[in-house]
Protein backbone atom coordinates (compact mmCIF):
# COMPACT_ATOMS: atom_id res chain seq x y z
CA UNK A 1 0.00 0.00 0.00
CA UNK A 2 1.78 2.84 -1.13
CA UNK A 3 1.09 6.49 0.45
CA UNK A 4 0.09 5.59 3.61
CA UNK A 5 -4.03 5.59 2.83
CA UNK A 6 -6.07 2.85 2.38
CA UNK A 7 -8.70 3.38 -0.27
CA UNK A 8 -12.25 2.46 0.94
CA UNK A 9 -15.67 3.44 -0.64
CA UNK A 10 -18.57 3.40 2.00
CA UNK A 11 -21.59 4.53 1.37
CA UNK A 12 -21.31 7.16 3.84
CA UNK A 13 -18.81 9.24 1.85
CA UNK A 14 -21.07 10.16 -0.85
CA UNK A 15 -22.32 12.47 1.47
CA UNK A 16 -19.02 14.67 0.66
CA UNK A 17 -19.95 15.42 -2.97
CA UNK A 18 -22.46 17.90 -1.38
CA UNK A 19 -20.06 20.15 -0.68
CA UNK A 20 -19.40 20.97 -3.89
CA UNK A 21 -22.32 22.65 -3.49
CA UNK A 22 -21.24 26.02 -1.66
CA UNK A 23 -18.47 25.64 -3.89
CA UNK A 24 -20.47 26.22 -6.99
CA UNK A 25 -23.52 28.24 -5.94
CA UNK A 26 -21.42 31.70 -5.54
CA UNK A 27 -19.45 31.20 -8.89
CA UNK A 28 -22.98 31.67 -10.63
CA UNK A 29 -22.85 35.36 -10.57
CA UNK A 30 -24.86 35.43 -13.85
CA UNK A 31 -27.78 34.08 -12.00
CA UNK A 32 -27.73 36.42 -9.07
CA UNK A 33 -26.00 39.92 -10.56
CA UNK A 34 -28.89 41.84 -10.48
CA UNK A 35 -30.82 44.49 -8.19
CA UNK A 36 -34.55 43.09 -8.39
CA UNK A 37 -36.39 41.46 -6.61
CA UNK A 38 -36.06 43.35 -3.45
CA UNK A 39 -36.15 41.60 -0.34
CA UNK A 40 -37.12 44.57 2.69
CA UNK A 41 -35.83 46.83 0.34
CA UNK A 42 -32.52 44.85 0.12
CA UNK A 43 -31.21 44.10 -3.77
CA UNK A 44 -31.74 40.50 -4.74
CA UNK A 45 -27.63 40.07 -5.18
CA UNK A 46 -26.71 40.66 -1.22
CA UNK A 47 -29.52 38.72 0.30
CA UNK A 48 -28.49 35.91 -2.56
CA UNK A 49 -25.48 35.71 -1.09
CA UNK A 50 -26.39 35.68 1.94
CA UNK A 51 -28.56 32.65 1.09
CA UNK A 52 -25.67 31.00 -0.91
CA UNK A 53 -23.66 31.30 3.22
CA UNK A 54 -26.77 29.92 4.62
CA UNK A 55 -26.70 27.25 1.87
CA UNK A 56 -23.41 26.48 2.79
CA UNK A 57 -23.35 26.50 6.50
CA UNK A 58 -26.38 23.24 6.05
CA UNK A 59 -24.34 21.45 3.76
CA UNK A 60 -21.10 21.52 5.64
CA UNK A 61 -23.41 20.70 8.92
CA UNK A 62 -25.27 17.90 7.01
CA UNK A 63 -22.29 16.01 6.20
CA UNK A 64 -20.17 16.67 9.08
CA UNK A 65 -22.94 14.86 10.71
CA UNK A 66 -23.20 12.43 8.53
CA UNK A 67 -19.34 11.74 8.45
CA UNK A 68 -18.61 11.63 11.98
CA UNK A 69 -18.11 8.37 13.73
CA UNK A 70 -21.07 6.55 15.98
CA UNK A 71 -20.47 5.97 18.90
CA UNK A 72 -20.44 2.62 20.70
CA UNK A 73 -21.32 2.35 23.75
């Protein structure tokens, strides 16, 4: 076994390809570079991004939680 990691595929790790996710989203500009619609008077491009950190911050959460080890006991 050559550098030092064993490969293993579990089911469980498919989980990770959601973080590509909040990887993508905010490269999109096209899709969120413009002022309307308003949200409480705020343009649609800040409270996009806003929901692109949101976005991110359940994905990461989701497969942290999903990733870390039961416990036995």
């Amino acid at each position: 076994m050559r550098g030092g990691y064993a490969k293993r595929s579990t089911p469980r790790m498919s989980w990770r390809w959601l973080l590509v996710v909040p990887l993508v989203l905010p490269l999109l500009v096209t899709f969120y570079n413009r002022l309307e619609p308003r949200l409480w008077g705020v343009p649609f491009f800040y409270w996009a991004q806003m929901a692109c950190a949101l976005i991110a911050m359940v994905a990461i959460t989701l497969v942290f939680q999903l990733e870390k080890p039961r416990r036995r006991g």
